[in-house]
Protein backbone atom coordinates (compact mmCIF):
# COMPACT_ATOMS: atom_id res chain seq x y z
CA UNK A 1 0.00 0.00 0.00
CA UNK A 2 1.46 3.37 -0.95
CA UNK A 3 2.42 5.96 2.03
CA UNK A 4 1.00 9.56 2.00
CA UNK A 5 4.25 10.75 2.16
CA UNK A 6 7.07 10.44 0.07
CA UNK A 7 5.76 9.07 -3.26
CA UNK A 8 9.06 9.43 -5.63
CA UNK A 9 8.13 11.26 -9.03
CA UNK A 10 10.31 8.64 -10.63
CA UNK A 11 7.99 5.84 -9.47
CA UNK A 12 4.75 7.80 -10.54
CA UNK A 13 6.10 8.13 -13.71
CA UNK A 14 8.44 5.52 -14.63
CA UNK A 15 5.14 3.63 -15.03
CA UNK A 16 4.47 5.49 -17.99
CA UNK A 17 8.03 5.85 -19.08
CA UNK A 18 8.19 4.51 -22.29
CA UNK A 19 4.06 5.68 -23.35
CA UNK A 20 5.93 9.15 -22.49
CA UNK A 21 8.78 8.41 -25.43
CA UNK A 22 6.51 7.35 -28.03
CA UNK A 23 3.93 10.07 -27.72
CA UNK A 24 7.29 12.40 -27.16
CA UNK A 25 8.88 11.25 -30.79
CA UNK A 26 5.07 11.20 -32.57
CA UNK A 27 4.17 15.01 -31.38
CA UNK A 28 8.17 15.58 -32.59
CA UNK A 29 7.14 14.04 -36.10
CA UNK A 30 3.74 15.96 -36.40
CA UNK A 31 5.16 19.33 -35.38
CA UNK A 32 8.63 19.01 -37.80
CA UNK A 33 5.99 17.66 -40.60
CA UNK A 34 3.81 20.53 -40.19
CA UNK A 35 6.39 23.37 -39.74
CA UNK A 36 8.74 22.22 -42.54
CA UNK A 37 6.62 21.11 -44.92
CA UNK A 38 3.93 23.59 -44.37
CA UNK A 39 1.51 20.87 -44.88
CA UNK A 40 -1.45 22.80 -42.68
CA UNK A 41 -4.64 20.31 -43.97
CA UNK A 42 -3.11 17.59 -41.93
CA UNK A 43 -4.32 19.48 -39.09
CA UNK A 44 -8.16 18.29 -37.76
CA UNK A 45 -11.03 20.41 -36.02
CA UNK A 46 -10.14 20.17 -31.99
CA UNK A 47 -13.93 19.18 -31.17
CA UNK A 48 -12.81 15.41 -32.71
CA UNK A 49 -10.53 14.83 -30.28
CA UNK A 50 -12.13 16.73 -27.65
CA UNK A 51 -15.58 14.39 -28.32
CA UNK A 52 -13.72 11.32 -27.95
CA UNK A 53 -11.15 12.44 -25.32
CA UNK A 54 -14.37 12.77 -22.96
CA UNK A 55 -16.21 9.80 -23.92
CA UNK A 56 -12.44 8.37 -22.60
CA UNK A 57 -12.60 10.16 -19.40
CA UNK A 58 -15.92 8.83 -18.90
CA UNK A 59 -14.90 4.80 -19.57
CA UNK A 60 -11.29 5.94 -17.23
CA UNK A 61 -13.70 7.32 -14.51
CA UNK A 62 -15.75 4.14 -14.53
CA UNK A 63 -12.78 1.18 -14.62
CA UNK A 64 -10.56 3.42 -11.77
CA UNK A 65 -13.92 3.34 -9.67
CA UNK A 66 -14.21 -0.28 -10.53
CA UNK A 67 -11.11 -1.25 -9.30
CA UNK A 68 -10.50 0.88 -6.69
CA UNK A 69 -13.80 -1.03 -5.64
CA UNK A 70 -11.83 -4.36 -6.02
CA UNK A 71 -8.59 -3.12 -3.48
CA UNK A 72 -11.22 -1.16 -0.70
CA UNK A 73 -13.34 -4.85 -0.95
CA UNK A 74 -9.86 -6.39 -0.41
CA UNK A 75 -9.09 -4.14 2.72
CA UNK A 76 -12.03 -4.79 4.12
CA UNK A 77 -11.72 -8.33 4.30
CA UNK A 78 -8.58 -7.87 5.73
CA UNK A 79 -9.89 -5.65 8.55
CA UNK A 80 -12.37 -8.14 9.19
CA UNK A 81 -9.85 -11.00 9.26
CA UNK A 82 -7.96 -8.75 12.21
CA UNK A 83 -11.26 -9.01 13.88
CA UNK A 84 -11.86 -11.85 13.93
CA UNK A 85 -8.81 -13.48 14.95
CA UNK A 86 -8.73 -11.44 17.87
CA UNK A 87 -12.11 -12.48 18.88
CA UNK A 88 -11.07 -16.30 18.03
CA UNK A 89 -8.14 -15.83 20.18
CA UNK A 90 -10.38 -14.27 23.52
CA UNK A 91 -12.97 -17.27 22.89
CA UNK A 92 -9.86 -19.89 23.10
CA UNK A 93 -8.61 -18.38 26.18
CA UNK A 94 -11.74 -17.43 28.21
CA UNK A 95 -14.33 -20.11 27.01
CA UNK A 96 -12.30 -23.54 26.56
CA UNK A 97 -11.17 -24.88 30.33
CA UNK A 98 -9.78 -28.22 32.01
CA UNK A 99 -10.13 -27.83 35.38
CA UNK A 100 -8.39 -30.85 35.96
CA UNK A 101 -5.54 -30.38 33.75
CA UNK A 102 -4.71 -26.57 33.65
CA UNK A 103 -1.23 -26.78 32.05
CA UNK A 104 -2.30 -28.85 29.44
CA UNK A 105 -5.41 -26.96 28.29
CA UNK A 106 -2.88 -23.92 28.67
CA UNK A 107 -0.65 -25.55 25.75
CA UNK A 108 -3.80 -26.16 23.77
CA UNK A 109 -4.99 -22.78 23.98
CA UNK A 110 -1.22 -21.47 22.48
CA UNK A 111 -1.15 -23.88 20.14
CA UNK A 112 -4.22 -22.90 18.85
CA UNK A 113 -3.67 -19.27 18.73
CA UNK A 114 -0.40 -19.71 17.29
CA UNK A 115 -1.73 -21.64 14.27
CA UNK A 116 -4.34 -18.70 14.03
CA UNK A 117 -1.20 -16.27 13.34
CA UNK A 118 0.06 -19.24 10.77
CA UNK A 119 -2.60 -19.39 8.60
CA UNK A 120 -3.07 -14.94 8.62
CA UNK A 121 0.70 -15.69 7.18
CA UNK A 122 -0.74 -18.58 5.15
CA UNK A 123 -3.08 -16.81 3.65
CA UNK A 124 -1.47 -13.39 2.92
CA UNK A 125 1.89 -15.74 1.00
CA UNK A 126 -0.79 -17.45 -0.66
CA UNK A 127 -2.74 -14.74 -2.35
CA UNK A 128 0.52 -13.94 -3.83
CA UNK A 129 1.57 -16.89 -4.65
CA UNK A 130 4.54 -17.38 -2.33
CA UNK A 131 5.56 -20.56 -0.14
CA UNK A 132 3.92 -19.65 2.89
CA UNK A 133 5.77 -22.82 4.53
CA UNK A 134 9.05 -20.72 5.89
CA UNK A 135 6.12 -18.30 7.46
CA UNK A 136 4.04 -21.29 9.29
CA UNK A 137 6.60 -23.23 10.22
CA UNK A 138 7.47 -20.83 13.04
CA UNK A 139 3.97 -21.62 14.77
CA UNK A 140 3.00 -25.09 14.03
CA UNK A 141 4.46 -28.14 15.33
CA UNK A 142 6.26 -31.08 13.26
CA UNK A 143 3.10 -32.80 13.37
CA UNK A 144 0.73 -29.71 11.78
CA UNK A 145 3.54 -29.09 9.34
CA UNK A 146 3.23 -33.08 8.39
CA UNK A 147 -0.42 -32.87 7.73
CA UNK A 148 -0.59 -29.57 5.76
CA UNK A 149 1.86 -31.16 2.95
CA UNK A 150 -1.51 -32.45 1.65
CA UNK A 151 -3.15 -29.07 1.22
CA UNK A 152 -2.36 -27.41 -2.16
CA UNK A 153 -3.59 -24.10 0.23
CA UNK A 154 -1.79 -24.38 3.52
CA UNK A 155 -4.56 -21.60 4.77
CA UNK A 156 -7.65 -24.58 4.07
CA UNK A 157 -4.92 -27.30 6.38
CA UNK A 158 -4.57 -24.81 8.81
CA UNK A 159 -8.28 -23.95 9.52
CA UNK A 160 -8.84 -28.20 8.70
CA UNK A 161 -6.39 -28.21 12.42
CA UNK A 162 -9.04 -25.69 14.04
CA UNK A 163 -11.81 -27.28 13.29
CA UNK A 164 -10.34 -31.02 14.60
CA UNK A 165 -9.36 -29.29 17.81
CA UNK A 166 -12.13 -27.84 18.27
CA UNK A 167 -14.30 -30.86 18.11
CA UNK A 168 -11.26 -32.63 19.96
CA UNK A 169 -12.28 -29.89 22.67
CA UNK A 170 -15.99 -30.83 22.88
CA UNK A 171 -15.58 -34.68 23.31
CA UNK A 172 -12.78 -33.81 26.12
CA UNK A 173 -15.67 -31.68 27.82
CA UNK A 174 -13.50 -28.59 27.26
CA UNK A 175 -16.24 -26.41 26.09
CA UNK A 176 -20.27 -27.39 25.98
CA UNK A 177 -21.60 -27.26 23.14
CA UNK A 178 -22.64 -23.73 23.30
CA UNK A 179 -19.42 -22.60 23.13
CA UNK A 180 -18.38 -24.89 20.29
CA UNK A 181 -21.12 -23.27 18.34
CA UNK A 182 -19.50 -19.32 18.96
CA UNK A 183 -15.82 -20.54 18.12
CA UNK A 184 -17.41 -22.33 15.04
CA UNK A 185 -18.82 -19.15 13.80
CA UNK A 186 -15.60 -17.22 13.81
CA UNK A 187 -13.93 -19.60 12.00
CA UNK A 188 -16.39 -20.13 9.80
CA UNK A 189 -16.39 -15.99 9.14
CA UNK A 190 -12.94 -16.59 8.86
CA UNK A 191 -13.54 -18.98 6.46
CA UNK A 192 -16.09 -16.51 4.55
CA UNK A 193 -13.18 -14.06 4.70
CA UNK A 194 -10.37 -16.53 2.67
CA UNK A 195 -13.10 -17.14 0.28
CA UNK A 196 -13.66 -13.70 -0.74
CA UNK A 197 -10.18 -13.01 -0.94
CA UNK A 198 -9.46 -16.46 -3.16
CA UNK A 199 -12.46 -14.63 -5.34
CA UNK A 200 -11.13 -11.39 -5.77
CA UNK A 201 -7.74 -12.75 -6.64
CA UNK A 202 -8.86 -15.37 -9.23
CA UNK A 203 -11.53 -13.11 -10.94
CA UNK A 204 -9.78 -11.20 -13.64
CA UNK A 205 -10.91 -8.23 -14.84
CA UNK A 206 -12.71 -8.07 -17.87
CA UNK A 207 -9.95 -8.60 -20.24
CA UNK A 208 -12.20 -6.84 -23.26
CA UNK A 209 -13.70 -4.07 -21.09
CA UNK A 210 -9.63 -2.72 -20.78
CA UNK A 211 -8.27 -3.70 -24.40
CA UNK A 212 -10.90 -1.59 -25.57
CA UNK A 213 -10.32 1.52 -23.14
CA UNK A 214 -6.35 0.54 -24.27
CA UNK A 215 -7.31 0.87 -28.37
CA UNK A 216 -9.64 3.63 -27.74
CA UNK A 217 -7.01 5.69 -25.60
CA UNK A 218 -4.23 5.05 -27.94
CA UNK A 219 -6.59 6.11 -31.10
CA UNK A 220 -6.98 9.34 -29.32
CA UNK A 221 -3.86 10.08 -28.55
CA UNK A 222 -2.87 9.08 -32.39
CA UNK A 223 -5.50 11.77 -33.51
CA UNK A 224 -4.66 15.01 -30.64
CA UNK A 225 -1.88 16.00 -32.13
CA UNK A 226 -3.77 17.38 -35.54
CA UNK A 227 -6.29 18.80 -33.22
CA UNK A 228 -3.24 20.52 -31.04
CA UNK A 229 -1.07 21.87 -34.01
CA UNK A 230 -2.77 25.02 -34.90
CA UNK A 231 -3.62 25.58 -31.94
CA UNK A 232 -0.27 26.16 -29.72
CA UNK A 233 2.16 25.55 -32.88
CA UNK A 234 6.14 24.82 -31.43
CA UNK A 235 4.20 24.62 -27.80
CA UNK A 236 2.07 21.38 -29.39
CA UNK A 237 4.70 18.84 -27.83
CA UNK A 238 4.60 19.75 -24.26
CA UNK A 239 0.81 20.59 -24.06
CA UNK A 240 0.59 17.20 -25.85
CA UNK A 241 2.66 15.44 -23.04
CA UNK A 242 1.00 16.78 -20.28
CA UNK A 243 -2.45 15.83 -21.31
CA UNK A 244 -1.19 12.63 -22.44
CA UNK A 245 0.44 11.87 -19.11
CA UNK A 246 -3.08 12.15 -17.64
CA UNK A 247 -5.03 9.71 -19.34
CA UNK A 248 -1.76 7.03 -19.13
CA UNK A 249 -1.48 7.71 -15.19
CA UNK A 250 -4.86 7.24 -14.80
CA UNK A 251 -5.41 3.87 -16.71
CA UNK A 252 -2.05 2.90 -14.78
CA UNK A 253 -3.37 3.58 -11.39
CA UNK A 254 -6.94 1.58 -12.64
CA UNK A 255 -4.98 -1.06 -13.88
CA UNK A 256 -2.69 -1.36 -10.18
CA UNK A 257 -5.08 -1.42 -7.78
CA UNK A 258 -7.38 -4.32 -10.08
CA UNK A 259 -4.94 -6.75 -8.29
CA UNK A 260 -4.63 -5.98 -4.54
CA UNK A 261 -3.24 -9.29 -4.10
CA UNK A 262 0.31 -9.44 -6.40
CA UNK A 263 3.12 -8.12 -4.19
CA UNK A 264 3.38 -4.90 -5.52
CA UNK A 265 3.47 -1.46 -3.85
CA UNK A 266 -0.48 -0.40 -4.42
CA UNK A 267 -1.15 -4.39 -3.04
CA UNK A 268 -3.35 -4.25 -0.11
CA UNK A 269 -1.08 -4.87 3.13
CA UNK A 270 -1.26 -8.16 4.28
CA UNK A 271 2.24 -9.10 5.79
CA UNK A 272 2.05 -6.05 7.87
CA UNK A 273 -1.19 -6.75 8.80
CA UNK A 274 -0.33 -10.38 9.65
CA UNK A 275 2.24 -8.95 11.64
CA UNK A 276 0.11 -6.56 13.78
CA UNK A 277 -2.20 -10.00 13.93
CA UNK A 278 0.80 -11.88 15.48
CA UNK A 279 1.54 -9.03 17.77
CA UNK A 280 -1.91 -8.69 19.18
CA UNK A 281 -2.47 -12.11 19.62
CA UNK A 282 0.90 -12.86 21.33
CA UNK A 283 0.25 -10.43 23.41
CA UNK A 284 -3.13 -11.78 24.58
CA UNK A 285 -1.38 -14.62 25.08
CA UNK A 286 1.27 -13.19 27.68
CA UNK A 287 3.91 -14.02 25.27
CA UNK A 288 7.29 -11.72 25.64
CA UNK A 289 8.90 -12.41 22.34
CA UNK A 290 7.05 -10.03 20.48
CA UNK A 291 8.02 -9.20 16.56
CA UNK A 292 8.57 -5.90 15.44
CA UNK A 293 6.34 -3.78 13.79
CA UNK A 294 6.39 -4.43 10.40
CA UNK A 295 8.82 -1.78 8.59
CA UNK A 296 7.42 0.19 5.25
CA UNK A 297 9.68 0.59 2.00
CA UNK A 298 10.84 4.00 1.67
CA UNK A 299 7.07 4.42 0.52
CA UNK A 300 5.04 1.72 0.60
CA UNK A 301 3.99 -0.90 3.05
CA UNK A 302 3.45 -4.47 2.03
């Protein structure tokens, strides 16, 4: 996710480096054609490409909102994910009890809250398609790490291992069965939660909706500079960049946040929020060994 602060020019537009070079050498070939040749009918009446130039705002306006629809969806998942696994955490804690065996229950409550931070990191790697293994391993035991070799998704092993404990918990008299329904309904949001993030990331966008914003975008820009010529003569290049620039940046930024889920800058956060999971949760659990707060790029957080 991109910081406020600090957003390098080159970054915003290295995106649209090269676009910027071939519009830059094209206005350079209308303008020396027009001014050397003094061949003034190539030049077209402005309300062409000021007709389609807004039909193109329009379709830009409509695919940015789109997908900036796609990366808010995203982050609100997320949020509720944070949620959630804090309130999954307090119900292991407070609601499952041994009276008998207090140390043991104990070590079943961590395990299961550590596996909770596991599969946040499970499903964060996964979205983007990394090996989330070197992430879980740090909060599962040999055995967990044994079973989830079957799971193409280590995320659907990992809440598999809940949802055995769990029942594991209602035989042993652990929790009634009152209680087994609650904890089953936050894992099952959180189950809701990893669906609707597996959805967003394996829906593409409409691959014909944006090649024809592309074509129509690039026709426009092919036609401006006849419309621009006569009208600012030597200045026709930079106007032509700058208004250029706009429309590229735009479809850019439309085309970036589409994909909240591909380890790039604009992505939606989820190994810091993972992190800020694993802190909260540890410390709910009294654990001292905290991690550190996740650490942004120079300006962006992942």
């Amino acid at each position: 996710m991109l910081l406020k602060k600090n957003i390098p020019v080159k970054y915003i537009f290295g995106k649209i480096k090269y676009e910027i070079l071939f519009v830059t050498i094209y206005g350079l070939a209308i303008e020396i054609i027009y001014q050397n040749f003094h061949i003034t009918n190539i030049s077209i009446p402005m309300t062409v490409p000021t007709v389609l130039g807004t039909i193109i705002s329009l379709l830009l306006a409509f695919r940015s909102n789109q997908a900036y629809d796609r990366w808010w969806e995203a982050r609100i998942i997320w949020g509720a994910i944070v949620n959630d696994s804090r309130t999954l955490a307090r119900q292991v804690l407070f609601l499952i009890e041994d009276p008998y065996d207090p140390e043991n229950i104990d070590g079943f409550k961590h395990r299961f809250i550590r596996r909770q931070i596991a599969w946040c990191y499970a499903l964060g790697n996964g979205l983007r398609k990394e090996d989330p293994m070197p992430s879980v391993q740090k909060f599962v035991s040999e055995e967990e790490s044994e079973f989830l070799k079957d799971f193409d998704n280590k995320h659907v092993g990992l809440i598999q291992l809940h949802a055995r404990d769990l029942n594991n918990a209602l035989k042993q008299g652990w929790v009634n069965p009152y209680q087994q329904i609650e904890i089953d309904g936050t894992l099952t949001r959180l189950c809701d939660a990893m669906g609707k993030c597996e959805r967003i990331k394996n829906t593409v966008f409409p691959a014909t909706y944006s090649l024809y914003i592309h074509l129509a975008l690039h026709f426009f820009i092919l036609l401006l500079p006849f419309g621009l010529v006569d009208l600012f003569g030597f200045l026709m290049v930079p106007v032509l960049i700058v208004i250029t620039a706009s429309f590229f940046l735009i479809e850019k930024m439309a085309i970036h946040l589409q994909d909240p889920f591909e380890n790039k800058p604009t992505d939606t956060p989820v190994m810091s929020i993972s992190r800020n999971i694993e802190r909260d949760l540890k410390q709910m659990m009294k654990d001292q060994h905290l991690p550190t707060v996740y650490q942004p790029g120079k300006f962006y957080i992942l």
